[in-house]
Protein backbone atom coordinates (compact mmCIF):
# COMPACT_ATOMS: atom_id res chain seq x y z
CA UNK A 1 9.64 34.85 -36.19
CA UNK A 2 11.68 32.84 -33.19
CA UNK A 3 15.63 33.17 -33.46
CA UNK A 4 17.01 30.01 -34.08
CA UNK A 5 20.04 28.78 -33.68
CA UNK A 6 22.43 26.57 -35.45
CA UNK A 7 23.97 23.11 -33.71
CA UNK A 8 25.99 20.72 -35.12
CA UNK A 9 25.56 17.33 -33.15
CA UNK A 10 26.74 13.49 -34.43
CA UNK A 11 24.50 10.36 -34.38
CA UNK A 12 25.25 6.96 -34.89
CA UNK A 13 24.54 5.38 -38.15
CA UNK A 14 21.69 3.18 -36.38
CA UNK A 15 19.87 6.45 -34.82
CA UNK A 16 20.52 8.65 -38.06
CA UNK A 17 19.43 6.14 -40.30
CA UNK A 18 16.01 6.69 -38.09
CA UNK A 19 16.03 9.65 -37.86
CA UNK A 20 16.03 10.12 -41.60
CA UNK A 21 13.26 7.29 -42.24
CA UNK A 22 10.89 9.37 -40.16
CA UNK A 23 12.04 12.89 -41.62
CA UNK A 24 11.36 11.36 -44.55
CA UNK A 25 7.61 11.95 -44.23
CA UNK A 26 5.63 14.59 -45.80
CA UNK A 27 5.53 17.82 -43.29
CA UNK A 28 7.86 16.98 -41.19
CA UNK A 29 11.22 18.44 -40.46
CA UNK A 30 14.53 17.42 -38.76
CA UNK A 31 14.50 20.47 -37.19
CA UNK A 32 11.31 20.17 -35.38
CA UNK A 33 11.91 16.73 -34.93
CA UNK A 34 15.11 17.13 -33.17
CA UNK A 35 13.14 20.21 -31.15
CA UNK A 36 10.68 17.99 -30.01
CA UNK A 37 12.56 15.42 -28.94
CA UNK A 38 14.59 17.38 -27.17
CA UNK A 39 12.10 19.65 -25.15
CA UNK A 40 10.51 16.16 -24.35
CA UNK A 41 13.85 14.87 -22.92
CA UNK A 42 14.25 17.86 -20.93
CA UNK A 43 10.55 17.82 -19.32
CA UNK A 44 11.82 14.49 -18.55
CA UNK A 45 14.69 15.35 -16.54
CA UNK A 46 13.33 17.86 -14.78
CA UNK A 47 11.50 15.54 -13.14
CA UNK A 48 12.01 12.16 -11.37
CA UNK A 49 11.30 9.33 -13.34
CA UNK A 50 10.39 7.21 -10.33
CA UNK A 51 7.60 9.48 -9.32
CA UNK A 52 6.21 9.46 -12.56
CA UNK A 53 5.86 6.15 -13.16
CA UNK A 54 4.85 4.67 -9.70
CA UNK A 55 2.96 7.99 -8.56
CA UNK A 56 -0.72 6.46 -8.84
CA UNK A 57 0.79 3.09 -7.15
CA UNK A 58 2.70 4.62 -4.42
CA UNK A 59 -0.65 6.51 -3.58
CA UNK A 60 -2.52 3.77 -3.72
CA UNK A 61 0.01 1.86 -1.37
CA UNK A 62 -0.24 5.24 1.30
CA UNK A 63 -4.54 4.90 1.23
CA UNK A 64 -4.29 0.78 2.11
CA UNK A 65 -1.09 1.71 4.43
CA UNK A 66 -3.63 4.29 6.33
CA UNK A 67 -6.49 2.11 6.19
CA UNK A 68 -4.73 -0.91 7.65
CA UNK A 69 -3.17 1.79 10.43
CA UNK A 70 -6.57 3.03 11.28
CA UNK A 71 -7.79 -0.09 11.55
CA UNK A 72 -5.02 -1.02 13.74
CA UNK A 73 -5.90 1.72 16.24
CA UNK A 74 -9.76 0.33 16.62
CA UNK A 75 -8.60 -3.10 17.13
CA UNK A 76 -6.29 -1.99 19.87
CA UNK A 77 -8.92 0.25 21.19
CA UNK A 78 -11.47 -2.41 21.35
CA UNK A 79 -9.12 -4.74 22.83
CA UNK A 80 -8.25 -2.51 25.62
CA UNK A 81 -11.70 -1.43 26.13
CA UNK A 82 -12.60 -4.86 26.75
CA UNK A 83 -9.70 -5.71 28.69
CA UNK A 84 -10.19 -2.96 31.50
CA UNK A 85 -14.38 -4.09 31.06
CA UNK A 86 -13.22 -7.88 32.03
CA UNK A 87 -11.07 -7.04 34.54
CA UNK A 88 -13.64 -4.14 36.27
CA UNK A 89 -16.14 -7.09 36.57
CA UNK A 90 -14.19 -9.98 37.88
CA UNK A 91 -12.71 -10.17 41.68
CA UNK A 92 -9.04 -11.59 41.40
CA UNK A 93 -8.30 -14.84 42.44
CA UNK A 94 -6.93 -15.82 45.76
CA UNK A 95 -3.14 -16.15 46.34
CA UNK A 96 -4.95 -20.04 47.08
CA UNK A 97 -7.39 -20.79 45.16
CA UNK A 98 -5.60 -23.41 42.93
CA UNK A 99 -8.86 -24.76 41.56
CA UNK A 100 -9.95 -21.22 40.00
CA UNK A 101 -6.42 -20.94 38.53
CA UNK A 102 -6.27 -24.02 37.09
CA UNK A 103 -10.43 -23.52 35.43
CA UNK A 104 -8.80 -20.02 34.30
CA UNK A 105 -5.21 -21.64 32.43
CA UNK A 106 -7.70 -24.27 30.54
CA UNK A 107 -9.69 -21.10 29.38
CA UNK A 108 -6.52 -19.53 28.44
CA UNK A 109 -5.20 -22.23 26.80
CA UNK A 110 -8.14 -22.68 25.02
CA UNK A 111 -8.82 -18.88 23.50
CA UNK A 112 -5.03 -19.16 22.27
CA UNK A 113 -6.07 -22.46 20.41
CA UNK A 114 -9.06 -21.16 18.91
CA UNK A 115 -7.42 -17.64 18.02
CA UNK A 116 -4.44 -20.10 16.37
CA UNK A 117 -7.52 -21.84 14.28
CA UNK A 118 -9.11 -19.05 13.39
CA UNK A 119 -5.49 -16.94 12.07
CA UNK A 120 -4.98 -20.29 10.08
CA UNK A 121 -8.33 -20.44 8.80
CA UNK A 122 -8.29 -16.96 7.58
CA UNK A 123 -11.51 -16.59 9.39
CA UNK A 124 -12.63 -13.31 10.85
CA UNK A 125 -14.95 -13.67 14.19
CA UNK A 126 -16.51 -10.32 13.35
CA UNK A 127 -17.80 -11.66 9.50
CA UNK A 128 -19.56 -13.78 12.15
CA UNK A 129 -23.04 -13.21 12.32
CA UNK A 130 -23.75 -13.56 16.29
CA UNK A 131 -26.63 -16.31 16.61
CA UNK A 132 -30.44 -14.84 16.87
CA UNK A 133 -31.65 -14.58 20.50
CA UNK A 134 -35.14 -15.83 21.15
CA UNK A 135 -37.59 -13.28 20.73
């Protein structure tokens, strides 16, 4: 048999009227009533609240957080692959060639349009299916 020991503790009429209501019930005891509660309150404290209740979320949060960092690191991969690709294949312009820098500001001017349509869209040109080629 498990020594027990004696405490003497004070409630509030609210929490011992309660307390009494459910000791009231057949097979149950204040004693292990009061033992349970307590051991539960103790697990409690010994750990943190927080972590408990926003574990699963805070996980969750840490997958999309990696997902949206990996996905991160192939768009600036792909962007830089294709940068050094376009600028392998094309000559630079001539300190005079006014003509080809004005052609290449319109282009420019025109990809930052359509990127600004497409962010407000909320369209994606990769969901994009390329057009068929003849074949």
């Amino acid at each position: 048999m498990r020594r027990k020991i004696r405490h003497q503790l004070y409630l509030t009429a609210a929490i011992s009227e309660r307390f009494e209501t459910l000791a009231g019930r057949p097979g149950v005891t204040r004693s292990a009533m009061l033992e349970e509660a307590l051991v539960a309150w103790l697990d409690r404290r010994a750990k943190s609240e927080i972590d408990d209740r926003f574990e699963r979320r805070l996980d969750r949060m840490v997958t999309a957080l990696g997902r949206i960092e990996r996905n991160d690191h192939i768009l600036l991969e792909t962007l830089a692959l294709f940068v050094r690709y376009e600028l392998s294949i094309h000559a630079p312009l001539a300190e005079n060639d006014q003509a080809g820098r004005a052609l290449a500001r319109e282009r420019f001017h025109a990809f930052v349009k359509q990127v600004g349509r497409q962010i407000a869209g909320g369209l994606r040109t990769i969901d994009v299916p390329l057009p068929e080629q003849g074949r």
